[in-house]
C-alpha atoms as a PDB file:
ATOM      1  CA  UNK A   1      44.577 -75.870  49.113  1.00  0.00           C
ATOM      2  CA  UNK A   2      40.711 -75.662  49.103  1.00  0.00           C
ATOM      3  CA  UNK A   3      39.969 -74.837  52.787  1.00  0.00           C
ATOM      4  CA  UNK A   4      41.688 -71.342  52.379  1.00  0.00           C
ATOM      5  CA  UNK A   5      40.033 -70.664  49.414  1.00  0.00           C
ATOM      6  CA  UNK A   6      36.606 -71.767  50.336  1.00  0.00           C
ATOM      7  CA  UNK A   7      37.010 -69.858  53.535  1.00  0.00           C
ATOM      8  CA  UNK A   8      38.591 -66.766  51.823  1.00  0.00           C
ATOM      9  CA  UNK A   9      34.398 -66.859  50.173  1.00  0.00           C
ATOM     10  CA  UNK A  10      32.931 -67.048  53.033  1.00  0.00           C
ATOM     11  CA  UNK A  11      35.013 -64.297  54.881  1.00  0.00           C
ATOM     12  CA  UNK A  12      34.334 -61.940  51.806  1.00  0.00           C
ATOM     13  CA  UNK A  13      30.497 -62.380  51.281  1.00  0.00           C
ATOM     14  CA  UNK A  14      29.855 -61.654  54.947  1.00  0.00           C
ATOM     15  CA  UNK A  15      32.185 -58.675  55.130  1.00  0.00           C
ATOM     16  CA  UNK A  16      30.150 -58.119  51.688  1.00  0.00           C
ATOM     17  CA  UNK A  17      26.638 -58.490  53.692  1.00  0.00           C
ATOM     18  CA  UNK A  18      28.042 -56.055  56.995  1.00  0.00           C
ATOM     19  CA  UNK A  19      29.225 -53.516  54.785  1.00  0.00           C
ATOM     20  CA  UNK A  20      26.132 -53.730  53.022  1.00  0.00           C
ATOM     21  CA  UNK A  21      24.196 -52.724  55.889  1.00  0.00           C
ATOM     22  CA  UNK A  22      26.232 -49.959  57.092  1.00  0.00           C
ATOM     23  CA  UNK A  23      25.476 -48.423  54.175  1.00  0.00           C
ATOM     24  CA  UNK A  24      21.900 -49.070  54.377  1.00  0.00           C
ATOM     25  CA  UNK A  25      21.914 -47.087  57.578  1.00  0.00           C
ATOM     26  CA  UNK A  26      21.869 -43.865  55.534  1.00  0.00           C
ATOM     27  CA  UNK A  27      18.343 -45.017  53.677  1.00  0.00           C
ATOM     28  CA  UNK A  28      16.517 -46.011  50.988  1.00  0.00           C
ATOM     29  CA  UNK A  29      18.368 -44.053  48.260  1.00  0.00           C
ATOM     30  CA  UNK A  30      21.733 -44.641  49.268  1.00  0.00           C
ATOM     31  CA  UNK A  31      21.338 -48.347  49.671  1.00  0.00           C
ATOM     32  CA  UNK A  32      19.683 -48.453  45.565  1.00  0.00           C
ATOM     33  CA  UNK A  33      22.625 -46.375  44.736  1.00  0.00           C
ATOM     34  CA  UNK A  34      25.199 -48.426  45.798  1.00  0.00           C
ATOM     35  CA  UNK A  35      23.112 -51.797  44.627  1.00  0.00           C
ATOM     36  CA  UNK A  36      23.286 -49.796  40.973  1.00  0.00           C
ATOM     37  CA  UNK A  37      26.359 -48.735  41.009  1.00  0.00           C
ATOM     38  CA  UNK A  38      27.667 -52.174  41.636  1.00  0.00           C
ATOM     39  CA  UNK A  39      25.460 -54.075  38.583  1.00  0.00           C
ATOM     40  CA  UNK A  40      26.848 -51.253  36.474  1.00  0.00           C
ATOM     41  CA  UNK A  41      30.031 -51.784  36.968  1.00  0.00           C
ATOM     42  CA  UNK A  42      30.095 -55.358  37.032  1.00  0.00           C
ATOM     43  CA  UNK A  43      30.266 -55.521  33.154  1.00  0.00           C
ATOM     44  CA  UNK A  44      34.259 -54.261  34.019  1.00  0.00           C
ATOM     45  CA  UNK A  45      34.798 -56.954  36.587  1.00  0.00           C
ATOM     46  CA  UNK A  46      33.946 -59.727  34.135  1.00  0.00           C
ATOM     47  CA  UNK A  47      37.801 -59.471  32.150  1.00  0.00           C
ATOM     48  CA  UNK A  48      39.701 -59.213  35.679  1.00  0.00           C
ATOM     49  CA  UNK A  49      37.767 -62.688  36.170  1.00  0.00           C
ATOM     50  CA  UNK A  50      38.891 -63.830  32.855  1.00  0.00           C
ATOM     51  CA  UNK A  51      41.911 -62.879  33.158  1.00  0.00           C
ATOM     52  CA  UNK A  52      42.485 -64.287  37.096  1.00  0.00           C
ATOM     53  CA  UNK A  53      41.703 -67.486  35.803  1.00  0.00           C
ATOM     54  CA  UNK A  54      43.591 -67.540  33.365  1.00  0.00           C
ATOM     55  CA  UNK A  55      46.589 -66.940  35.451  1.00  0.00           C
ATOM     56  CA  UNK A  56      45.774 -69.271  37.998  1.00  0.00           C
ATOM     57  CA  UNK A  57      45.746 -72.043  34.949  1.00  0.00           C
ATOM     58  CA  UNK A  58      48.838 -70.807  33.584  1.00  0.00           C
ATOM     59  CA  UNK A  59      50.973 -70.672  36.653  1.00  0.00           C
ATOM     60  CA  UNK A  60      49.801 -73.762  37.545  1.00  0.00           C
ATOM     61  CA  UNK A  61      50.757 -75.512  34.614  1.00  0.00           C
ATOM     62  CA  UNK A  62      53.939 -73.838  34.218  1.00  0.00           C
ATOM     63  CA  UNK A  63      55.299 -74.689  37.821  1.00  0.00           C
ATOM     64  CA  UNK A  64      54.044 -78.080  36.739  1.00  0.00           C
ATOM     65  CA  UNK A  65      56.556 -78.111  33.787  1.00  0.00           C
ATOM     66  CA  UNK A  66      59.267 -76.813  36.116  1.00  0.00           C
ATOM     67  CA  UNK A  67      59.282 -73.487  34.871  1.00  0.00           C
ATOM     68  CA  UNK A  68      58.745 -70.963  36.918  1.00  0.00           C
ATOM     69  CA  UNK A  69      59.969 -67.637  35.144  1.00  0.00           C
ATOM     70  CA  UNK A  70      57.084 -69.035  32.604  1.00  0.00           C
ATOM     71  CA  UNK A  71      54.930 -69.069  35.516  1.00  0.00           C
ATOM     72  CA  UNK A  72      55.932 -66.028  36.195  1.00  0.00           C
ATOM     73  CA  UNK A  73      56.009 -64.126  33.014  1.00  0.00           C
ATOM     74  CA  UNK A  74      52.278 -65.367  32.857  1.00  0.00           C
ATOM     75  CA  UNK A  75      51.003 -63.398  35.796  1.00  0.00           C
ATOM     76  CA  UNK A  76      52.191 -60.482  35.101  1.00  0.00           C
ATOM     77  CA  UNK A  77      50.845 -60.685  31.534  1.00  0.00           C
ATOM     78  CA  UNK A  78      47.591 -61.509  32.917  1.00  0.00           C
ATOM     79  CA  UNK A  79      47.954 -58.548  35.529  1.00  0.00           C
ATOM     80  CA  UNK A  80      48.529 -55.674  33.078  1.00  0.00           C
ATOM     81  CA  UNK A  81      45.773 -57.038  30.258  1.00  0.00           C
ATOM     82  CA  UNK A  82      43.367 -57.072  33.828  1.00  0.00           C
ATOM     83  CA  UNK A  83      44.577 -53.588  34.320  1.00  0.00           C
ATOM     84  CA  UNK A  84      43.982 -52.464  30.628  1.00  0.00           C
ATOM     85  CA  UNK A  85      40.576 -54.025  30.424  1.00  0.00           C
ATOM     86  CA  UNK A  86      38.963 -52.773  33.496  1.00  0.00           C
ATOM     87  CA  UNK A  87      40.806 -49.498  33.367  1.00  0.00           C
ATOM     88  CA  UNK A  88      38.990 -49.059  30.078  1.00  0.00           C
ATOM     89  CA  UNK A  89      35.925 -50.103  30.851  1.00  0.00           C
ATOM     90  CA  UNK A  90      35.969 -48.308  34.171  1.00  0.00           C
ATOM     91  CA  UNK A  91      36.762 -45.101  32.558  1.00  0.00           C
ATOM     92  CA  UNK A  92      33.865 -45.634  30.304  1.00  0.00           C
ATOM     93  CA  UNK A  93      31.614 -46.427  32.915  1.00  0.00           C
ATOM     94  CA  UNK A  94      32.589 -43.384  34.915  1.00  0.00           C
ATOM     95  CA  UNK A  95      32.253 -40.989  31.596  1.00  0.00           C
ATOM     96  CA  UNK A  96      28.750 -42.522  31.061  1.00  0.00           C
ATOM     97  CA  UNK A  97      27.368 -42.842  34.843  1.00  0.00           C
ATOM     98  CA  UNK A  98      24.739 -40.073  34.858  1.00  0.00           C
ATOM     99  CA  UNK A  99      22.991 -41.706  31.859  1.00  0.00           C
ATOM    100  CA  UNK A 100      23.599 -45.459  32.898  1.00  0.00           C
ATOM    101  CA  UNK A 101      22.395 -44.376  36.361  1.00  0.00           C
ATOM    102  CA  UNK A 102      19.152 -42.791  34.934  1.00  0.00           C
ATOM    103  CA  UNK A 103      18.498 -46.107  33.379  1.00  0.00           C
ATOM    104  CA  UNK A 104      17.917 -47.932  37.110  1.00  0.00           C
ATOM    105  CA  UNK A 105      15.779 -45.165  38.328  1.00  0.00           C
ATOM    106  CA  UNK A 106      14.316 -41.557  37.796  1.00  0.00           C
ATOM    107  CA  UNK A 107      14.686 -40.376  41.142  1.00  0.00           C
ATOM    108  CA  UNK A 108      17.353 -37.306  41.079  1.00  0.00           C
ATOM    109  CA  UNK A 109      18.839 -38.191  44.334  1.00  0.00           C
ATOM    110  CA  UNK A 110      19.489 -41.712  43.718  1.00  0.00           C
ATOM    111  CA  UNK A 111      21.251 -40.901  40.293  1.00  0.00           C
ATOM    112  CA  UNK A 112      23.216 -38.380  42.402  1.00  0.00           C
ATOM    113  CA  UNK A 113      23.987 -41.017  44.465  1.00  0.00           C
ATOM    114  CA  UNK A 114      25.039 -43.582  42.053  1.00  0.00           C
ATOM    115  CA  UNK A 115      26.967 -41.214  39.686  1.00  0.00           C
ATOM    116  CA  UNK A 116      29.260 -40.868  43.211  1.00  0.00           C
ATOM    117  CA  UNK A 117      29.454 -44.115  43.882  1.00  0.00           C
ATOM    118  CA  UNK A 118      30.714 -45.056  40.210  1.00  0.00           C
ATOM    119  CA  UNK A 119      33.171 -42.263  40.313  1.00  0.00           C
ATOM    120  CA  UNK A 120      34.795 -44.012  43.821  1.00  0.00           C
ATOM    121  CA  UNK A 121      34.551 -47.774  42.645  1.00  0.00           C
ATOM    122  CA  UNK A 122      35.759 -47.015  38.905  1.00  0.00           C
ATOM    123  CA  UNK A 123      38.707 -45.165  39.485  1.00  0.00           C
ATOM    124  CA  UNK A 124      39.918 -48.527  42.215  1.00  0.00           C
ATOM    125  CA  UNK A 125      39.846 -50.908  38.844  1.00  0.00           C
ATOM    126  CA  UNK A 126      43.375 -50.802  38.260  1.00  0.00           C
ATOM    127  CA  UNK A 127      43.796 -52.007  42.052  1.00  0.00           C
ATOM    128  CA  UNK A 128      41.058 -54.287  41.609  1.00  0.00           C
ATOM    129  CA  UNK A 129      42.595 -55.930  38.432  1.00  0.00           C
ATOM    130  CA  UNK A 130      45.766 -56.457  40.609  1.00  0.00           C
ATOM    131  CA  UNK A 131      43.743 -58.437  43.192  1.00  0.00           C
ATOM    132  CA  UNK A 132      42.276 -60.275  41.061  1.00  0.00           C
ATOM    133  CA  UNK A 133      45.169 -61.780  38.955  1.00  0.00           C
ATOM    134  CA  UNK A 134      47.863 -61.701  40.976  1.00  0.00           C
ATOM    135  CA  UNK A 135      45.461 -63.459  44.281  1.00  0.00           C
ATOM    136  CA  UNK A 136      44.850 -65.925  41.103  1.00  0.00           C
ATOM    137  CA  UNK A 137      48.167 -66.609  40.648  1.00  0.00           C
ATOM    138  CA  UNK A 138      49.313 -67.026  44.272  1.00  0.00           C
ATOM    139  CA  UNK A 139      46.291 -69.290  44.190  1.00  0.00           C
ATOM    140  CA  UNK A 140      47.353 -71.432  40.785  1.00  0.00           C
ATOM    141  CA  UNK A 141      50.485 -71.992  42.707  1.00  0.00           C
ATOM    142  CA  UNK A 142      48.728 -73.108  46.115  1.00  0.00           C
ATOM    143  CA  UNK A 143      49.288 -70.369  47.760  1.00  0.00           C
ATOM    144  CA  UNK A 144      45.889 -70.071  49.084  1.00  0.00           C
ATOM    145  CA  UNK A 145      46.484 -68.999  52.594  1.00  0.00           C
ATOM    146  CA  UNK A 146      47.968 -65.579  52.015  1.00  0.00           C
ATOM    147  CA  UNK A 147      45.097 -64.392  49.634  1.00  0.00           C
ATOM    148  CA  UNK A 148      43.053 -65.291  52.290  1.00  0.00           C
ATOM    149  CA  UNK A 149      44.916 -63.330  54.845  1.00  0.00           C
ATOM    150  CA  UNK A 150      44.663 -60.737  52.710  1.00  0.00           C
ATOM    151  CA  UNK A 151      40.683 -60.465  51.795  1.00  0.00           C
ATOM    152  CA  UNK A 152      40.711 -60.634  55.907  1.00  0.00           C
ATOM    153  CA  UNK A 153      43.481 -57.553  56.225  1.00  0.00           C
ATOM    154  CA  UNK A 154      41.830 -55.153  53.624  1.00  0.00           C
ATOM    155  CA  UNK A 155      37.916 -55.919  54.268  1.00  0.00           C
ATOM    156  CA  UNK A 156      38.162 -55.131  58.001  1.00  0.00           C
ATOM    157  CA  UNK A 157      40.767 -53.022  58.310  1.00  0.00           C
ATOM    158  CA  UNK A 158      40.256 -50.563  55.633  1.00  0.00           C
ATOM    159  CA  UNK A 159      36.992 -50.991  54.849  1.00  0.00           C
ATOM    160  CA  UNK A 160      34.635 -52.015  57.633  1.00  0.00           C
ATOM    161  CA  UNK A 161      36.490 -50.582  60.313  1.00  0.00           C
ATOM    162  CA  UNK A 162      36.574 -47.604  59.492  1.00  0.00           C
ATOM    163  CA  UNK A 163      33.304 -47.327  57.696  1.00  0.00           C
ATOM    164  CA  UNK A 164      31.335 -48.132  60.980  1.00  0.00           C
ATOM    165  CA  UNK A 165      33.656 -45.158  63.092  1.00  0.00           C
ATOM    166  CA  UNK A 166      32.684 -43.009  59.876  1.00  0.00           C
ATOM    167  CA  UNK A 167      29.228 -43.895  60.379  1.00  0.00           C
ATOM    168  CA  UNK A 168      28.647 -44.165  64.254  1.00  0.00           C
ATOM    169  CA  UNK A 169      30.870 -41.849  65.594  1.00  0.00           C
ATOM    170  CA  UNK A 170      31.181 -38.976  63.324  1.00  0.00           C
ATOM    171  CA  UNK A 171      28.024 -39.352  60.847  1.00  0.00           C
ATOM    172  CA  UNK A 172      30.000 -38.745  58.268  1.00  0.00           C
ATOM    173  CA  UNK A 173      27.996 -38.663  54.907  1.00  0.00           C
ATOM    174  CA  UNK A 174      27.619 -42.141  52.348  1.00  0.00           C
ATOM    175  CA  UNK A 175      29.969 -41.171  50.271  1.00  0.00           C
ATOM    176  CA  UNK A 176      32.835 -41.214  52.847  1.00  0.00           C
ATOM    177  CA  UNK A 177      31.686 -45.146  53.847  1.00  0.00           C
ATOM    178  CA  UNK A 178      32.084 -45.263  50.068  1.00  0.00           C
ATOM    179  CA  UNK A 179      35.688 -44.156  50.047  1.00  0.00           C
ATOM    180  CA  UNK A 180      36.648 -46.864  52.480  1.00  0.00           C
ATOM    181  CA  UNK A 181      36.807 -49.103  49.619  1.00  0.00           C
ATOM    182  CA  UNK A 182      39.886 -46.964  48.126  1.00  0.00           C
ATOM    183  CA  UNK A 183      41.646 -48.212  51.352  1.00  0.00           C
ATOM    184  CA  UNK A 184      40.600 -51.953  50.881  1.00  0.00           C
ATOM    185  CA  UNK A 185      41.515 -52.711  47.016  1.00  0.00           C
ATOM    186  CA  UNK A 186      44.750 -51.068  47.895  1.00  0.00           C
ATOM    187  CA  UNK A 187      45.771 -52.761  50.549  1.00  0.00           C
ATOM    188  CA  UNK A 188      44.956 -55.999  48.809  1.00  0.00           C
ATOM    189  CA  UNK A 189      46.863 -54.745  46.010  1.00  0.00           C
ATOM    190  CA  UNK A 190      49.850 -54.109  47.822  1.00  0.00           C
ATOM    191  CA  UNK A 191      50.080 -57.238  50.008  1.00  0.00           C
ATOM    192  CA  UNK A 192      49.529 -59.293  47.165  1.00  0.00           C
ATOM    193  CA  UNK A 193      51.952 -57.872  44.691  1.00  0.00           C
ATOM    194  CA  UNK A 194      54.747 -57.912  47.731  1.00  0.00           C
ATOM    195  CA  UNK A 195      54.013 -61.876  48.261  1.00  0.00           C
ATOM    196  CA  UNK A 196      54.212 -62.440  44.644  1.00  0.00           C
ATOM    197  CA  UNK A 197      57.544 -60.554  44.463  1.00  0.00           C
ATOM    198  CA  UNK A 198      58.519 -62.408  46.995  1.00  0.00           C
ATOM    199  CA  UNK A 199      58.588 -65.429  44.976  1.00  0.00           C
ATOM    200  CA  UNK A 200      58.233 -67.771  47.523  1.00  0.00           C
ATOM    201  CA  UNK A 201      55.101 -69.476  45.831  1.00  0.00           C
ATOM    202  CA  UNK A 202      57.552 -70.742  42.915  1.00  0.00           C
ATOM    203  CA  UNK A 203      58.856 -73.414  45.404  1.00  0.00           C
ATOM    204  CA  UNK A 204      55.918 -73.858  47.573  1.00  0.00           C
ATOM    205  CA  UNK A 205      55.369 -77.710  48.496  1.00  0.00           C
ATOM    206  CA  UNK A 206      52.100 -78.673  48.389  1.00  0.00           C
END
Protein backbone atom coordinates (compact mmCIF):
# COMPACT_ATOMS: atom_id res chain seq x y z
CA UNK A 1 0.00 0.00 0.00
CA UNK A 2 2.72 2.60 0.92
CA UNK A 3 5.30 2.04 -1.89
CA UNK A 4 2.74 3.38 -4.54
CA UNK A 5 1.88 6.12 -2.60
CA UNK A 6 5.27 7.20 -1.51
CA UNK A 7 6.38 6.83 -5.06
CA UNK A 8 3.23 8.54 -6.53
CA UNK A 9 5.26 11.84 -4.23
CA UNK A 10 8.16 11.45 -5.59
CA UNK A 11 6.97 11.12 -9.30
CA UNK A 12 4.83 14.37 -8.74
CA UNK A 13 7.41 16.75 -7.04
CA UNK A 14 9.93 16.08 -9.79
CA UNK A 15 7.45 16.44 -12.63
CA UNK A 16 6.61 19.55 -10.19
CA UNK A 17 10.51 20.70 -10.30
CA UNK A 18 10.80 19.98 -14.57
CA UNK A 19 7.80 21.80 -15.21
CA UNK A 20 9.01 24.38 -13.05
CA UNK A 21 11.88 25.05 -15.12
CA UNK A 22 10.31 25.03 -18.40
CA UNK A 23 8.58 27.74 -17.35
CA UNK A 24 11.48 29.51 -16.05
CA UNK A 25 12.86 29.43 -19.56
CA UNK A 26 10.64 32.40 -20.45
CA UNK A 27 12.38 34.68 -17.46
CA UNK A 28 12.33 36.34 -14.49
CA UNK A 29 8.71 37.58 -14.56
CA UNK A 30 7.08 34.63 -15.74
CA UNK A 31 8.75 32.32 -13.30
CA UNK A 32 7.42 35.04 -10.06
CA UNK A 33 4.15 34.86 -11.77
CA UNK A 34 3.58 31.45 -11.74
CA UNK A 35 5.38 31.09 -8.04
CA UNK A 36 2.38 33.82 -7.08
CA UNK A 37 -0.14 32.53 -8.68
CA UNK A 38 0.35 29.22 -7.04
CA UNK A 39 0.63 30.68 -3.10
CA UNK A 40 -2.54 32.51 -4.06
CA UNK A 41 -4.37 29.94 -4.88
CA UNK A 42 -3.29 27.56 -2.44
CA UNK A 43 -5.78 28.99 0.19
CA UNK A 44 -8.51 26.90 -2.35
CA UNK A 45 -6.48 23.73 -2.31
CA UNK A 46 -6.54 23.52 1.48
CA UNK A 47 -10.64 22.07 1.56
CA UNK A 48 -9.90 19.54 -1.46
CA UNK A 49 -7.14 18.31 1.17
CA UNK A 50 -9.66 18.26 3.85
CA UNK A 51 -11.94 16.83 2.16
CA UNK A 52 -9.48 13.89 0.39
CA UNK A 53 -8.75 12.87 3.70
CA UNK A 54 -11.61 12.66 4.83
CA UNK A 55 -12.66 10.26 2.22
CA UNK A 56 -9.78 8.20 2.39
CA UNK A 57 -10.81 7.71 6.35
CA UNK A 58 -14.27 7.12 5.54
CA UNK A 59 -13.94 4.56 2.84
CA UNK A 60 -11.60 2.93 4.74
CA UNK A 61 -13.58 2.43 7.63
CA UNK A 62 -16.63 1.65 5.86
CA UNK A 63 -15.12 -1.28 3.70
CA UNK A 64 -13.85 -2.22 7.13
CA UNK A 65 -17.49 -2.59 8.42
CA UNK A 66 -18.39 -4.46 5.23
CA UNK A 67 -20.19 -1.79 3.72
CA UNK A 68 -19.30 -0.69 0.75
CA UNK A 69 -22.30 1.43 -0.74
CA UNK A 70 -21.37 3.44 2.70
CA UNK A 71 -17.99 3.55 1.39
CA UNK A 72 -19.22 4.60 -1.46
CA UNK A 73 -21.83 7.12 -0.71
CA UNK A 74 -18.86 8.76 1.28
CA UNK A 75 -16.71 9.60 -1.69
CA UNK A 76 -18.89 11.02 -3.60
CA UNK A 77 -20.07 13.25 -0.74
CA UNK A 78 -16.61 14.20 -0.18
CA UNK A 79 -16.15 14.78 -4.08
CA UNK A 80 -18.96 17.31 -4.63
CA UNK A 81 -18.31 19.37 -1.06
CA UNK A 82 -14.34 19.37 -2.74
CA UNK A 83 -15.97 20.64 -5.83
CA UNK A 84 -18.18 23.31 -4.02
CA UNK A 85 -15.37 24.55 -1.87
CA UNK A 86 -12.68 25.09 -4.33
CA UNK A 87 -15.09 26.08 -7.04
CA UNK A 88 -15.95 28.91 -4.68
CA UNK A 89 -12.94 29.86 -3.62
CA UNK A 90 -11.46 29.59 -7.08
CA UNK A 91 -14.01 31.84 -8.48
CA UNK A 92 -13.16 34.29 -5.83
CA UNK A 93 -9.67 34.10 -6.39
CA UNK A 94 -10.05 34.61 -10.10
CA UNK A 95 -12.60 37.77 -9.49
CA UNK A 96 -9.94 39.23 -7.11
CA UNK A 97 -6.49 38.30 -9.01
CA UNK A 98 -5.43 41.76 -10.24
CA UNK A 99 -5.53 43.08 -6.64
CA UNK A 100 -4.18 39.83 -4.87
CA UNK A 101 -1.49 39.83 -7.58
CA UNK A 102 -0.52 43.52 -6.87
CA UNK A 103 0.00 42.45 -3.34
CA UNK A 104 3.29 40.07 -4.37
CA UNK A 105 4.75 42.70 -6.52
CA UNK A 106 4.37 46.19 -8.30
CA UNK A 107 5.83 45.30 -11.44
CA UNK A 108 2.93 45.61 -14.27
CA UNK A 109 4.14 42.72 -16.20
CA UNK A 110 4.36 40.30 -13.51
CA UNK A 111 0.72 41.15 -12.30
CA UNK A 112 -0.16 40.63 -15.99
CA UNK A 113 1.37 37.57 -15.72
CA UNK A 114 -0.11 36.26 -12.62
CA UNK A 115 -3.69 37.57 -13.24
CA UNK A 116 -3.26 34.84 -16.43
CA UNK A 117 -2.00 32.34 -14.65
CA UNK A 118 -4.90 32.48 -11.91
CA UNK A 119 -7.46 32.68 -14.61
CA UNK A 120 -5.92 29.03 -16.14
CA UNK A 121 -5.33 27.26 -12.66
CA UNK A 122 -8.76 28.56 -11.06
CA UNK A 123 -11.09 27.63 -13.54
CA UNK A 124 -9.25 23.54 -13.32
CA UNK A 125 -10.56 23.47 -9.41
CA UNK A 126 -13.51 21.54 -10.06
CA UNK A 127 -11.09 18.89 -11.83
CA UNK A 128 -8.69 19.35 -9.20
CA UNK A 129 -11.28 18.65 -6.37
CA UNK A 130 -12.05 15.38 -8.30
CA UNK A 131 -8.38 14.29 -8.07
CA UNK A 132 -8.09 14.94 -4.98
CA UNK A 133 -11.03 13.02 -3.32
CA UNK A 134 -11.74 10.50 -5.44
CA UNK A 135 -7.42 9.50 -5.74
CA UNK A 136 -8.20 9.63 -1.75
CA UNK A 137 -10.67 7.28 -1.87
CA UNK A 138 -9.12 4.75 -4.29
CA UNK A 139 -6.30 5.24 -1.82
CA UNK A 140 -8.53 4.62 1.63
CA UNK A 141 -9.43 1.45 -0.10
CA UNK A 142 -5.70 0.41 -1.09
CA UNK A 143 -5.92 1.13 -4.24
CA UNK A 144 -2.73 2.92 -4.40
CA UNK A 145 -1.31 1.75 -7.63
CA UNK A 146 -3.78 3.27 -10.04
CA UNK A 147 -3.55 6.86 -8.52
CA UNK A 148 -0.15 6.46 -9.09
CA UNK A 149 -0.50 5.46 -12.65
CA UNK A 150 -2.44 8.20 -12.99
CA UNK A 151 -0.21 11.29 -11.49
CA UNK A 152 2.37 9.43 -14.10
CA UNK A 153 -0.37 9.52 -17.22
CA UNK A 154 -1.52 13.22 -16.73
CA UNK A 155 1.94 14.94 -15.55
CA UNK A 156 3.84 13.72 -18.64
CA UNK A 157 1.51 13.30 -21.03
CA UNK A 158 -0.54 16.34 -20.84
CA UNK A 159 1.46 18.47 -19.13
CA UNK A 160 5.21 18.13 -19.61
CA UNK A 161 5.10 16.74 -22.89
CA UNK A 162 3.62 18.96 -24.46
CA UNK A 163 4.78 21.98 -22.57
CA UNK A 164 8.49 21.32 -23.64
CA UNK A 165 7.22 20.88 -27.75
CA UNK A 166 5.27 24.24 -26.87
CA UNK A 167 8.35 25.65 -25.64
CA UNK A 168 11.25 24.21 -27.84
CA UNK A 169 9.78 23.73 -30.96
CA UNK A 170 7.27 26.35 -31.55
CA UNK A 171 8.12 29.16 -28.80
CA UNK A 172 4.91 29.38 -28.06
CA UNK A 173 4.24 32.13 -25.35
CA UNK A 174 3.98 31.20 -21.12
CA UNK A 175 0.70 31.21 -21.07
CA UNK A 176 0.25 28.27 -23.52
CA UNK A 177 2.89 26.04 -21.12
CA UNK A 178 0.29 27.31 -18.65
CA UNK A 179 -2.66 25.74 -20.39
CA UNK A 180 -1.01 22.36 -20.37
CA UNK A 181 -2.23 22.02 -16.95
CA UNK A 182 -6.03 22.07 -18.30
CA UNK A 183 -4.91 18.78 -20.04
CA UNK A 184 -3.31 17.23 -16.83
CA UNK A 185 -6.14 17.79 -13.99
CA UNK A 186 -8.43 16.43 -16.61
CA UNK A 187 -7.01 13.56 -17.45
CA UNK A 188 -6.51 12.72 -13.81
CA UNK A 189 -10.01 13.50 -13.36
CA UNK A 190 -11.24 11.25 -15.82
CA UNK A 191 -9.09 8.16 -15.13
CA UNK A 192 -9.83 8.38 -11.67
CA UNK A 193 -13.55 8.81 -11.69
CA UNK A 194 -13.67 5.72 -14.43
CA UNK A 195 -11.60 3.40 -11.81
CA UNK A 196 -13.82 4.44 -9.08
CA UNK A 197 -16.92 3.61 -11.19
CA UNK A 198 -15.48 0.73 -11.83
CA UNK A 199 -15.87 -0.42 -8.40
CA UNK A 200 -13.31 -2.78 -8.34
CA UNK A 201 -11.59 -1.17 -5.18
CA UNK A 202 -14.78 -2.32 -3.04
CA UNK A 203 -13.36 -5.93 -3.16
CA UNK A 204 -9.76 -5.26 -3.48
CA UNK A 205 -7.62 -7.79 -1.25
CA UNK A 206 -5.03 -6.29 0.39
Amino acid sequence: IGYPAGLEQMVWQGGFLVFLWIVSLYGTDAYAAYRIGVTILSFSFLPGLGFATAAATLVGQHLGEGEPRLAERSAWRSMWGAILSMSVLGAATIAAAPYLAGIFSTDPRVIELTVDFIWTLGAVQPLMAIEYTIGGALRGAGDTRFPLFAIFAGLFSCRLLPAAIAAYVFGARVQVVWSMLVLDYTLKAALLLWRFRRGRWKTLEV
